[in-house]
N, C-alpha and C. Protein backbone atom coordinates (compact mmCIF):
# COMPACT_ATOMS: atom_id res chain seq x y z
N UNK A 1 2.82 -42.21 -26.72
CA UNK A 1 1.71 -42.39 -25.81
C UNK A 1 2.19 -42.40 -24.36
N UNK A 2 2.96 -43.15 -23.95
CA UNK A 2 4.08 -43.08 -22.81
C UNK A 2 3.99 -41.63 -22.00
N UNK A 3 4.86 -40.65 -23.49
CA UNK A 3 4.98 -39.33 -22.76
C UNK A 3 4.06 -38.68 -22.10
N UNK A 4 2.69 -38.46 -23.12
CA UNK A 4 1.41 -37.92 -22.69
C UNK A 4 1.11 -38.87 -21.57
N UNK A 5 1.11 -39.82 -21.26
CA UNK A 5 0.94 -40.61 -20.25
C UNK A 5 1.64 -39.83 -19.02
N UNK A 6 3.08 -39.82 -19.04
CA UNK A 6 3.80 -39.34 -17.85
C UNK A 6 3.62 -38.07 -17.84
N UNK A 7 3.36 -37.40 -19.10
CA UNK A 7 3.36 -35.75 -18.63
C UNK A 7 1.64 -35.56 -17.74
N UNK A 8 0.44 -36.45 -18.12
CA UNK A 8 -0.57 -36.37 -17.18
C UNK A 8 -0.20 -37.00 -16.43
N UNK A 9 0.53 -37.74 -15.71
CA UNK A 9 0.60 -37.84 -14.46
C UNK A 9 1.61 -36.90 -13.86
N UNK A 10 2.52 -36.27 -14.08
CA UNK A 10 2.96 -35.28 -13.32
C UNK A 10 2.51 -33.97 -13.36
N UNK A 11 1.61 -33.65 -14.28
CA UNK A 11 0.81 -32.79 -14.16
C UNK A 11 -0.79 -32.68 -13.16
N UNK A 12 -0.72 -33.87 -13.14
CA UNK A 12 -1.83 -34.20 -11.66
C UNK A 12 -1.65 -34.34 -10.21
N UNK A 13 -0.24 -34.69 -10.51
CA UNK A 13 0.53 -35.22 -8.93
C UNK A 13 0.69 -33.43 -8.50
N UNK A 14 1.24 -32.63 -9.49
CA UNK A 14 1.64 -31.14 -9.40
C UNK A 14 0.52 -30.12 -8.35
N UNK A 15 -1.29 -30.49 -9.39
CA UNK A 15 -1.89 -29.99 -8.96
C UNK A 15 -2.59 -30.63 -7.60
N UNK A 16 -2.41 -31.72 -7.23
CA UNK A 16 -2.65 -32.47 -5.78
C UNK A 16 -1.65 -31.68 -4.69
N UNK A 17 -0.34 -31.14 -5.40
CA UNK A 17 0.54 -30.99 -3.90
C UNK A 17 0.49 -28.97 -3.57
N UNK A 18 -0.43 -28.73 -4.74
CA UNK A 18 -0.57 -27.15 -5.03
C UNK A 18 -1.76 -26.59 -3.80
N UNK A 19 -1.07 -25.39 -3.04
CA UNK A 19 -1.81 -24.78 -2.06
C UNK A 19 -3.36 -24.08 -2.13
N UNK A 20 -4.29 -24.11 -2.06
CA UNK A 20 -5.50 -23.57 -2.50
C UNK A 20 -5.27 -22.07 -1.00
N UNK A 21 -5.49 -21.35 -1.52
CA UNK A 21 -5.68 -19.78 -0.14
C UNK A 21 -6.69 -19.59 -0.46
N UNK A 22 -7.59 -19.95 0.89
CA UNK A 22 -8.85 -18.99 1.05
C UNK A 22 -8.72 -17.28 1.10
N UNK A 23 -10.20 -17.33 0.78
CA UNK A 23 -10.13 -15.64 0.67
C UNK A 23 -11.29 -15.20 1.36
N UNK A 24 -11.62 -14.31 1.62
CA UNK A 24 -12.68 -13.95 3.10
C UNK A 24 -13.05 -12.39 2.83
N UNK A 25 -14.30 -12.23 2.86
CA UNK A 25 -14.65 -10.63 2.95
C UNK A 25 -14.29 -10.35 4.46
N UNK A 26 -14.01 -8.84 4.90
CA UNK A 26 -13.55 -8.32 6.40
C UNK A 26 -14.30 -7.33 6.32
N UNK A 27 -14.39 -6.76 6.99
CA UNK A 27 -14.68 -5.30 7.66
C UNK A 27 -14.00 -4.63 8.70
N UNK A 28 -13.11 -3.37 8.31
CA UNK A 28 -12.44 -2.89 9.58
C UNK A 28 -13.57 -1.59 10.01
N UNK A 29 -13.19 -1.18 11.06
CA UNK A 29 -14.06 -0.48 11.74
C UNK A 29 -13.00 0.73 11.80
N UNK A 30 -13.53 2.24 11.46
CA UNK A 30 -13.20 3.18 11.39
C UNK A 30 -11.83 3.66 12.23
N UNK A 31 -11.51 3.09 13.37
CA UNK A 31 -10.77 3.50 13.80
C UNK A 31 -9.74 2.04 14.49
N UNK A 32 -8.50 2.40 15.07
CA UNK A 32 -7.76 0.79 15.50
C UNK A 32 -7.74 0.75 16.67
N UNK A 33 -7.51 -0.37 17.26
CA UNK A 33 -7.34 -0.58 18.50
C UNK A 33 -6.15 -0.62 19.08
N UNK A 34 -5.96 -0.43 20.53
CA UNK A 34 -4.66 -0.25 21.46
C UNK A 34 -4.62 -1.86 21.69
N UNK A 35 -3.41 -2.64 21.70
CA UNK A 35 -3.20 -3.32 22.14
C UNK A 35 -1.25 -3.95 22.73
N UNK A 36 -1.48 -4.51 23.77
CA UNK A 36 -0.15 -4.39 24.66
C UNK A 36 -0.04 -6.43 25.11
N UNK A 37 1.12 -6.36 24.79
CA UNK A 37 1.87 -7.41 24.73
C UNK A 37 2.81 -7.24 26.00
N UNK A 38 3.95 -8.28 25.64
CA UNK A 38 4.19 -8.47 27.29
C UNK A 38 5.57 -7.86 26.86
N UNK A 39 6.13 -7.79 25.86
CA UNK A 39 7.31 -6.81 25.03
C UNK A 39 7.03 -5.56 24.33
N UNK A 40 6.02 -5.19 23.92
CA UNK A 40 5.57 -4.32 23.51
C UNK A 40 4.08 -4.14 23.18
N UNK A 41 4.01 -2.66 22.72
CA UNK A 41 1.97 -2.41 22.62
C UNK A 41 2.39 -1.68 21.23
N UNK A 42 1.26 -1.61 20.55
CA UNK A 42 0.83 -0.97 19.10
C UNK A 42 -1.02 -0.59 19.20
N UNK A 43 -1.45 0.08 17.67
CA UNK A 43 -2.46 0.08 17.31
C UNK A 43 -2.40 -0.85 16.37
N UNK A 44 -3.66 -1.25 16.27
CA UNK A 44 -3.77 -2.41 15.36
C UNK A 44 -5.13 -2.20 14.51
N UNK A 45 -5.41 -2.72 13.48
CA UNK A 45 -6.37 -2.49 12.64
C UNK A 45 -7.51 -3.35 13.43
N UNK A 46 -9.38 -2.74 13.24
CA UNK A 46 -9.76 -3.60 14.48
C UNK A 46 -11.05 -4.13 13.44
N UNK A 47 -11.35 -5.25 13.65
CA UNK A 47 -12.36 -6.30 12.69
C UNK A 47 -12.43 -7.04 13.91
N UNK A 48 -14.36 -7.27 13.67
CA UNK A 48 -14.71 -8.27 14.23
C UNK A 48 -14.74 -9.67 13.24
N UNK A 49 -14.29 -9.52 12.09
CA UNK A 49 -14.15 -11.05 11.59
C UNK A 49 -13.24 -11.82 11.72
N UNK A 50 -11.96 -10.93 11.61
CA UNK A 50 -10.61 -12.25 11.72
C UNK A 50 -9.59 -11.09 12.39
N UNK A 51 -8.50 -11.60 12.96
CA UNK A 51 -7.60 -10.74 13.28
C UNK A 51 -6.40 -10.69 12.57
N UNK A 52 -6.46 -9.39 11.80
CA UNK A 52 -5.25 -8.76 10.70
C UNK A 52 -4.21 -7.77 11.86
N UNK A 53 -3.13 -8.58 11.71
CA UNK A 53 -2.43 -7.63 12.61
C UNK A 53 -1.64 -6.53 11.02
N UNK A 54 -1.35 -7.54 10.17
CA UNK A 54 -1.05 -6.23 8.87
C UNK A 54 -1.60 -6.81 7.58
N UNK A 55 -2.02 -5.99 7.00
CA UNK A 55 -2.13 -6.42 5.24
C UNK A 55 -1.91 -5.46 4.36
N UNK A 56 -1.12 -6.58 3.48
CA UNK A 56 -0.13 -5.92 2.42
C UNK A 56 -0.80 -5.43 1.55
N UNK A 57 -0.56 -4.42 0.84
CA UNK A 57 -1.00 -3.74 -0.52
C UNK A 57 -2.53 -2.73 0.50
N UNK A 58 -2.69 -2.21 1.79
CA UNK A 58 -3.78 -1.59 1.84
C UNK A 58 -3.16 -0.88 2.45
N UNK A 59 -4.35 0.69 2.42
CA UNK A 59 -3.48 2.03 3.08
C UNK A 59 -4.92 2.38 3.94
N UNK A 60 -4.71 2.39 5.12
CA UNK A 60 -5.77 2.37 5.90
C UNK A 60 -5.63 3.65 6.39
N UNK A 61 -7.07 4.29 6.31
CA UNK A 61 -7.49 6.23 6.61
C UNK A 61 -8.34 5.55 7.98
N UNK A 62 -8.24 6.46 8.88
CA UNK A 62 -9.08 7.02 10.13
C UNK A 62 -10.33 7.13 9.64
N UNK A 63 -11.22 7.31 9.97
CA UNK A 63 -12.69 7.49 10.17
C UNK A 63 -13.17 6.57 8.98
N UNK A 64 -13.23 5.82 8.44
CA UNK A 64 -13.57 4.84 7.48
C UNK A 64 -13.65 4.14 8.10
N UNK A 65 -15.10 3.09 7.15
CA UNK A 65 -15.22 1.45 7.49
C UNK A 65 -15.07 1.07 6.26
N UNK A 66 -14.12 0.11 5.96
CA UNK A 66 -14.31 -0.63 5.44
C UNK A 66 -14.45 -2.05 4.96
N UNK A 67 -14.94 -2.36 3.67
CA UNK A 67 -15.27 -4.52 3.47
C UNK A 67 -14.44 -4.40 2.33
N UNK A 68 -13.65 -5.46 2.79
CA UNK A 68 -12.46 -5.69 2.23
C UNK A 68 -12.47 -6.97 1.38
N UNK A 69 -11.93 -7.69 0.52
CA UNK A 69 -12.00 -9.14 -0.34
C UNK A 69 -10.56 -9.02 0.07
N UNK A 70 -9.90 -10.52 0.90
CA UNK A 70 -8.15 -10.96 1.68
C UNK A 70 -8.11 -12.15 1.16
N UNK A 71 -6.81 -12.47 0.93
CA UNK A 71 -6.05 -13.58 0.92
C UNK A 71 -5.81 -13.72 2.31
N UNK A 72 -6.06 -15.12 2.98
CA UNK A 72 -5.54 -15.63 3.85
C UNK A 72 -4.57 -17.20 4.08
N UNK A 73 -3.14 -16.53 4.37
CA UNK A 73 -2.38 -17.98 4.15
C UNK A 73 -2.14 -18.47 5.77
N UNK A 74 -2.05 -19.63 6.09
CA UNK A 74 -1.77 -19.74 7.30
C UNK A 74 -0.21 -20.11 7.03
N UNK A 75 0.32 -19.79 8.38
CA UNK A 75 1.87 -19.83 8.09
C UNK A 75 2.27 -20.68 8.92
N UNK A 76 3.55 -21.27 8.22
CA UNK A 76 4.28 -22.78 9.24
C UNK A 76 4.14 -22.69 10.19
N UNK A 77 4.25 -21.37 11.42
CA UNK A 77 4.74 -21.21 12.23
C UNK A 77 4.68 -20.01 12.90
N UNK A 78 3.62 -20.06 14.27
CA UNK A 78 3.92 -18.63 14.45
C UNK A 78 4.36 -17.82 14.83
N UNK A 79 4.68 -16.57 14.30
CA UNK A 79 5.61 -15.09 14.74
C UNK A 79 5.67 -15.25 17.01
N UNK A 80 6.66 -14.50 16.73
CA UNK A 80 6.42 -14.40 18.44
C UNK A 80 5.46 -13.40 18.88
N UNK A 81 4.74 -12.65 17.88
CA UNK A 81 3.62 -12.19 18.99
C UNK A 81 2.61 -12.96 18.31
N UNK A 82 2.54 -14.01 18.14
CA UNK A 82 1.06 -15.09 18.20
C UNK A 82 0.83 -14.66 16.96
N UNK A 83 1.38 -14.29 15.89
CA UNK A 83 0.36 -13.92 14.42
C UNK A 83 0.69 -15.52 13.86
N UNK A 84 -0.54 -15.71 13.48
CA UNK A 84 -0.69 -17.40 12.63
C UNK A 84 -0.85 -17.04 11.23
N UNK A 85 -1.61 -16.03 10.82
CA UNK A 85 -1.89 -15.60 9.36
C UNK A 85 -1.32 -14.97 9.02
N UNK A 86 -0.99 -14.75 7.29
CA UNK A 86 -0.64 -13.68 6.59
C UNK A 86 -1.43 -13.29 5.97
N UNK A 87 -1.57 -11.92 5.98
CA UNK A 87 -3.27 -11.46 4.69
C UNK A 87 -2.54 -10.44 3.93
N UNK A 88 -3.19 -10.69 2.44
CA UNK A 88 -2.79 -9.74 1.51
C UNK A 88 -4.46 -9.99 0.86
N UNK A 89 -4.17 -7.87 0.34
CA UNK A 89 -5.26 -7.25 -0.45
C UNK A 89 -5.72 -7.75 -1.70
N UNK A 90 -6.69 -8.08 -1.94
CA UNK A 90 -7.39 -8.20 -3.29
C UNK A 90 -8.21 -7.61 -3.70
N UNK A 91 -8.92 -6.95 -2.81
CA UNK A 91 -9.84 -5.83 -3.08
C UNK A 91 -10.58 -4.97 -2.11
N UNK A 92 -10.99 -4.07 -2.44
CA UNK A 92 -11.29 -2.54 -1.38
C UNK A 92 -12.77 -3.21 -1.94
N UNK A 93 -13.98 -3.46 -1.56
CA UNK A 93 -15.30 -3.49 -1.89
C UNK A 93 -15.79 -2.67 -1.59
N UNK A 94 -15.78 -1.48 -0.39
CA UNK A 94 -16.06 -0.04 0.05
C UNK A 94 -15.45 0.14 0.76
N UNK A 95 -15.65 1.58 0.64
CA UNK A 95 -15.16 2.55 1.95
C UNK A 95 -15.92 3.77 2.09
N UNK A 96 -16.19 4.07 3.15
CA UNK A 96 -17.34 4.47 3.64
C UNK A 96 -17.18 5.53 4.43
N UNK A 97 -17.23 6.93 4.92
CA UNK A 97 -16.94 7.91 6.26
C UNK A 97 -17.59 8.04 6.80
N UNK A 98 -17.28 7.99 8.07
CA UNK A 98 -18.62 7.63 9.35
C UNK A 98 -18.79 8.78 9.33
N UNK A 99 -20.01 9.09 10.21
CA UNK A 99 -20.63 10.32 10.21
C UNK A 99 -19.86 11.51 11.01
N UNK A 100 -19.95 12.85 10.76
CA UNK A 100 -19.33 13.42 11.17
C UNK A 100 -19.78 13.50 13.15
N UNK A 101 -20.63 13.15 13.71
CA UNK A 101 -20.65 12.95 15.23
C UNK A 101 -20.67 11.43 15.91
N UNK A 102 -19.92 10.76 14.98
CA UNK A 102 -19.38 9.32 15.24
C UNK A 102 -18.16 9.12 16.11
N UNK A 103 -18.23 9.09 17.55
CA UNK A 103 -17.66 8.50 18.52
C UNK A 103 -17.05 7.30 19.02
N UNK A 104 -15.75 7.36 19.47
CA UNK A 104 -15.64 5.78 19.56
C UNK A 104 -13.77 6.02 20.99
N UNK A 105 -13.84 5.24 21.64
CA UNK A 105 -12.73 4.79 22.57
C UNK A 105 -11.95 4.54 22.42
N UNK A 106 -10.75 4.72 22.76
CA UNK A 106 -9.19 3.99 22.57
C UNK A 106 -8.68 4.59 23.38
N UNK A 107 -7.90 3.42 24.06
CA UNK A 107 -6.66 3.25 25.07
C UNK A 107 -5.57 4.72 24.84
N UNK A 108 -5.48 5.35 25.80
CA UNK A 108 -4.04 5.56 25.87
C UNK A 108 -3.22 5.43 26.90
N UNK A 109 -2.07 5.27 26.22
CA UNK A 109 -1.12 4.89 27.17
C UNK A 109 0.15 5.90 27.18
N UNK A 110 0.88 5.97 28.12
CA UNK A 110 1.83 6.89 27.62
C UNK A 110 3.51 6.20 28.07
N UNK A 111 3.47 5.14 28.61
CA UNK A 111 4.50 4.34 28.58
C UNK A 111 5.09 4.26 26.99
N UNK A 112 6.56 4.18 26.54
CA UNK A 112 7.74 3.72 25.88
C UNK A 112 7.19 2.33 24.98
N UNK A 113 7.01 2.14 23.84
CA UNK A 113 6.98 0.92 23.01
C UNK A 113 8.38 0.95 22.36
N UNK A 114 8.17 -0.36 21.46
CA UNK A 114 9.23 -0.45 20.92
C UNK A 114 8.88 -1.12 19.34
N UNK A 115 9.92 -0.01 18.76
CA UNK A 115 9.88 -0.76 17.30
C UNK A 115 10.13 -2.08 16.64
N UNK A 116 9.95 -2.67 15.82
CA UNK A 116 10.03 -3.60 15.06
C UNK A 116 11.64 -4.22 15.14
N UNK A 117 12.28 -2.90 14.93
CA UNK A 117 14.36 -3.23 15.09
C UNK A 117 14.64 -2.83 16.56
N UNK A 118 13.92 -2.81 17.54
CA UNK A 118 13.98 -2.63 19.03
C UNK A 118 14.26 -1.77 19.64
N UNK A 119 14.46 -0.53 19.31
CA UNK A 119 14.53 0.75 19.22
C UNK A 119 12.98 1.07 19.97
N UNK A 120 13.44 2.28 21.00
CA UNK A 120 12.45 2.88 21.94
C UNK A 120 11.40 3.83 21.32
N UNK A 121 10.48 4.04 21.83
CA UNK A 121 9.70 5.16 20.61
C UNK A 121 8.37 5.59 22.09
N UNK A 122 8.72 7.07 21.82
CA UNK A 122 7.12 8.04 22.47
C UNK A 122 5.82 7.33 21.91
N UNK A 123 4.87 6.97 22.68
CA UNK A 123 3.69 7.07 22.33
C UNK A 123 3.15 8.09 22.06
N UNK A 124 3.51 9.52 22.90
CA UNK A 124 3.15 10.49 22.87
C UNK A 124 4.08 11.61 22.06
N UNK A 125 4.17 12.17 20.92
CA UNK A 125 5.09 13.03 20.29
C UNK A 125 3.85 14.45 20.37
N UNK A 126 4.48 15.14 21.21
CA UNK A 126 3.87 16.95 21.12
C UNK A 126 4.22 17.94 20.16
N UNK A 127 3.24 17.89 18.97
CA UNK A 127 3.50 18.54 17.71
C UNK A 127 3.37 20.02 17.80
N UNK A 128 2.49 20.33 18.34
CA UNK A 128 1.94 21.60 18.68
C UNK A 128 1.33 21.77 20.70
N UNK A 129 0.88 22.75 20.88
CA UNK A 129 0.09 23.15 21.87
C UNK A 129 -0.67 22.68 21.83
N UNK A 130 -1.35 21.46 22.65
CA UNK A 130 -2.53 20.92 22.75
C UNK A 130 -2.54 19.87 21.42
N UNK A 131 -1.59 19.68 20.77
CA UNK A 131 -1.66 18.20 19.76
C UNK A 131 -0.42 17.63 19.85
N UNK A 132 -1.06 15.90 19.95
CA UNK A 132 -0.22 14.94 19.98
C UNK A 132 -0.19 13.86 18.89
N UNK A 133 0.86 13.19 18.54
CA UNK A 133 0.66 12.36 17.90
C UNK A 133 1.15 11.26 18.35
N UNK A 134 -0.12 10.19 18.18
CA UNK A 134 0.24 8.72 18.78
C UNK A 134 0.26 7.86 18.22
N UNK A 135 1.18 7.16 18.34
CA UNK A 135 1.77 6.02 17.75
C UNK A 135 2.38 5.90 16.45
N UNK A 136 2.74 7.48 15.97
CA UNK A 136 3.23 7.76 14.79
C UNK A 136 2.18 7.63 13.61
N UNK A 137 0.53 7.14 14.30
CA UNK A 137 -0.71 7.22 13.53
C UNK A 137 -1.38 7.73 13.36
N UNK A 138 -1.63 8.71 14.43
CA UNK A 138 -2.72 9.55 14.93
C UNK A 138 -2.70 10.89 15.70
N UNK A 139 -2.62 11.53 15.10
CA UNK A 139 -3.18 13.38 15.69
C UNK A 139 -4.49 13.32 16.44
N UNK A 140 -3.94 13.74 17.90
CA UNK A 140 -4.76 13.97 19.22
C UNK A 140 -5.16 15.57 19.05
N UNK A 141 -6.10 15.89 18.92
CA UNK A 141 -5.57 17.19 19.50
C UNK A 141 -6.77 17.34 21.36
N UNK A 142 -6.23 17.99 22.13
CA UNK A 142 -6.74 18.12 23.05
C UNK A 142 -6.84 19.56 23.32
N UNK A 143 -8.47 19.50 23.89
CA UNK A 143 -9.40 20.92 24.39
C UNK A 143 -8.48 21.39 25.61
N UNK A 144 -8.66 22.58 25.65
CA UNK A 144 -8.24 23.34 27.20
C UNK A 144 -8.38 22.68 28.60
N UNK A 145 -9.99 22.56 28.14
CA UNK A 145 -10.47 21.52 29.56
C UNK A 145 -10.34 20.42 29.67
N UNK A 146 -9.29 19.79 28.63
CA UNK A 146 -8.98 18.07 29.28
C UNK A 146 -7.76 18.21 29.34
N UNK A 147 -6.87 19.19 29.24
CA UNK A 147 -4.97 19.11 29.17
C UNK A 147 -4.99 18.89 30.09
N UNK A 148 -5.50 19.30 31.40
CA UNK A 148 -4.78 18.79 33.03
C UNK A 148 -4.75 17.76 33.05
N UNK A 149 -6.30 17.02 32.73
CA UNK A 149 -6.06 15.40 33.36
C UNK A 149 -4.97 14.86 32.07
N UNK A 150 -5.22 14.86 30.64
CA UNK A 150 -4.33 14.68 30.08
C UNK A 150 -3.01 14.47 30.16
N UNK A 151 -2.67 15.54 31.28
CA UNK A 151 -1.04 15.92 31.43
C UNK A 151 -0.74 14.75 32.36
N UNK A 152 -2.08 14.33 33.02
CA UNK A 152 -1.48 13.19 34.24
C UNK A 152 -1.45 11.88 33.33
N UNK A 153 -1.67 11.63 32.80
CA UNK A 153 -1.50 10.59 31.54
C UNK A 153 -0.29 10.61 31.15
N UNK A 154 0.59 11.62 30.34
CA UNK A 154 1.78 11.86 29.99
C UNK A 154 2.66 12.15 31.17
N UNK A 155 2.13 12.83 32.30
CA UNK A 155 3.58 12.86 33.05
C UNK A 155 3.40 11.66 34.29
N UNK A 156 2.48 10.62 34.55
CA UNK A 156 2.42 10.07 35.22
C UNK A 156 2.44 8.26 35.03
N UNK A 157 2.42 8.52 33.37
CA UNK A 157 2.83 7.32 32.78
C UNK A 157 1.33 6.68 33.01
N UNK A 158 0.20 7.34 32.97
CA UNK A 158 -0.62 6.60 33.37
C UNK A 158 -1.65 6.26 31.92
N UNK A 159 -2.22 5.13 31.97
CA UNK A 159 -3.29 4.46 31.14
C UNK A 159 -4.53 4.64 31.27
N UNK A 160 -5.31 5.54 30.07
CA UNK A 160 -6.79 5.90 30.42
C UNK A 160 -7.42 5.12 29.45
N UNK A 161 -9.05 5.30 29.24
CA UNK A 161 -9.27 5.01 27.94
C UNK A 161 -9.92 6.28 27.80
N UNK A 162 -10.18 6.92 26.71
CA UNK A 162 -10.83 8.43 25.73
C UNK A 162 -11.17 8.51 25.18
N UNK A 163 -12.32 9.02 24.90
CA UNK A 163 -13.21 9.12 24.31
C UNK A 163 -13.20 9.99 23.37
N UNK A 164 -13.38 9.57 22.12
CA UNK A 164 -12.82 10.90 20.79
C UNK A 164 -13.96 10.87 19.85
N UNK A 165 -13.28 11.72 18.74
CA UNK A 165 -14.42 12.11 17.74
C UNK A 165 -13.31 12.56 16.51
N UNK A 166 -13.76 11.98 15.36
CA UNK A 166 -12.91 12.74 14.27
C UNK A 166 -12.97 14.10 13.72
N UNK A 167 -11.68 14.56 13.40
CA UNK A 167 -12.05 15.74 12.91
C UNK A 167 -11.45 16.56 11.40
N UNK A 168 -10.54 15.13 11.16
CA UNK A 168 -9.74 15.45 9.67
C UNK A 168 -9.13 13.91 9.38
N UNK A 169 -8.47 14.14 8.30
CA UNK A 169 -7.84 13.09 8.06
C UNK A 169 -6.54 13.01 8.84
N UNK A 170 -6.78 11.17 9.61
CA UNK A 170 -6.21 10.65 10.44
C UNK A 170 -6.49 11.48 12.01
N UNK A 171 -6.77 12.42 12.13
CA UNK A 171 -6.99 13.23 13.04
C UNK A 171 -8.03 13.21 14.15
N UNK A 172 -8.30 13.11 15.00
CA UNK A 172 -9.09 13.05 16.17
C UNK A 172 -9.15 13.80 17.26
N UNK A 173 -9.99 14.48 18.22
CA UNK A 173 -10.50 15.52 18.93
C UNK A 173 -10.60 14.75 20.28
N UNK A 174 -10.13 14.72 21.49
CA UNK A 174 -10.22 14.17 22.85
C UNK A 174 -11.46 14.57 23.49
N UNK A 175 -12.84 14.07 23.44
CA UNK A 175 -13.81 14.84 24.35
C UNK A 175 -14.27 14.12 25.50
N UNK A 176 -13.42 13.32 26.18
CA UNK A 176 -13.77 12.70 27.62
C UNK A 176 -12.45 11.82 28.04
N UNK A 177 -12.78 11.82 29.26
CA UNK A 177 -11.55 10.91 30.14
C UNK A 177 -12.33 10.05 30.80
């Protein structure tokens, strides 16, 4: 009687000191956002519900929205760029392709970031004539009539925001400065 005695109590004390993780529906919005730190800038996945700077087990496409089911753990301690959470995938609930004349803004920049192991990296990599790829995420391609101002962006180190439109997977079309 004893034993069953001590084995329910350490089997209660067990589940008192055991972590419960909330879990949260999200929604990301078709495309990510530019954002710049005081060491470095990235794209980042963009939700107005919580801020996921990464989550594990998901493969995130361009022109999609999607509602997501996350694990959210809060962590001891946070990272040096301010991340407090860790989120991992539990489920895709949809995904959705915005319409094909669905518009939307993002930063560019054409200043030097830096990787994860501190290593320098182009924002801007010129794949072709008139296409770029940024941030190692995203295929620019740019019209005739925006390469000039464009070019002052890349050769002037300067920061616009642009106005795009999708046009393939991961891929996007520049139609304003």
């Amino acid at each position: 009687m004893k034993t069953i005695i001590r084995y329910f109590l350490i089997l209660t004390s067990l589940i008192g000191y055991s972590q419960t993780i909330p879990t949260k529906i999200i929604t990301f919005e078709p495309y990510m956002s530019f954002e710049n730190y005081e060491h470095f800038k990235r794209l980042v996945l963009k939700t107005l519900d919580v801020h996921v700077d990464f989550l594990e087990g998901f493969a995130y496409e361009w022109g999609y929205t999607y509602t997501l089911k996350i694990e959210e753990t809060k962590l001891s301690s946070a990272l040096s760029d301010g991340t407090m959470y860790e989120h991992k995938l539990i489920k895709v609930l949809s995904k959705e392709k915005v319409s094909d004349d669905y518009e939307f803004k993002l930063t560019l920049d054409s200043q030097l970031y830096y990787y994860a192991s501190g290593e320098e990296g182009d924002t801007f990599k010129k794949t072709e004539e008139g296409v770029y790829q940024y941030f190692e995420k995203l295929i620019i391609e740019v019209p005739e009539e925006l390469k000039g101002d464009f070019s002052k962006i890349l050769n002037n180190k300067q920061t616009k925001r642009g106005q795009f439109k999708f046009i393939g997977k991961n891929k996007v079309k520049l139609i304003g400065l």
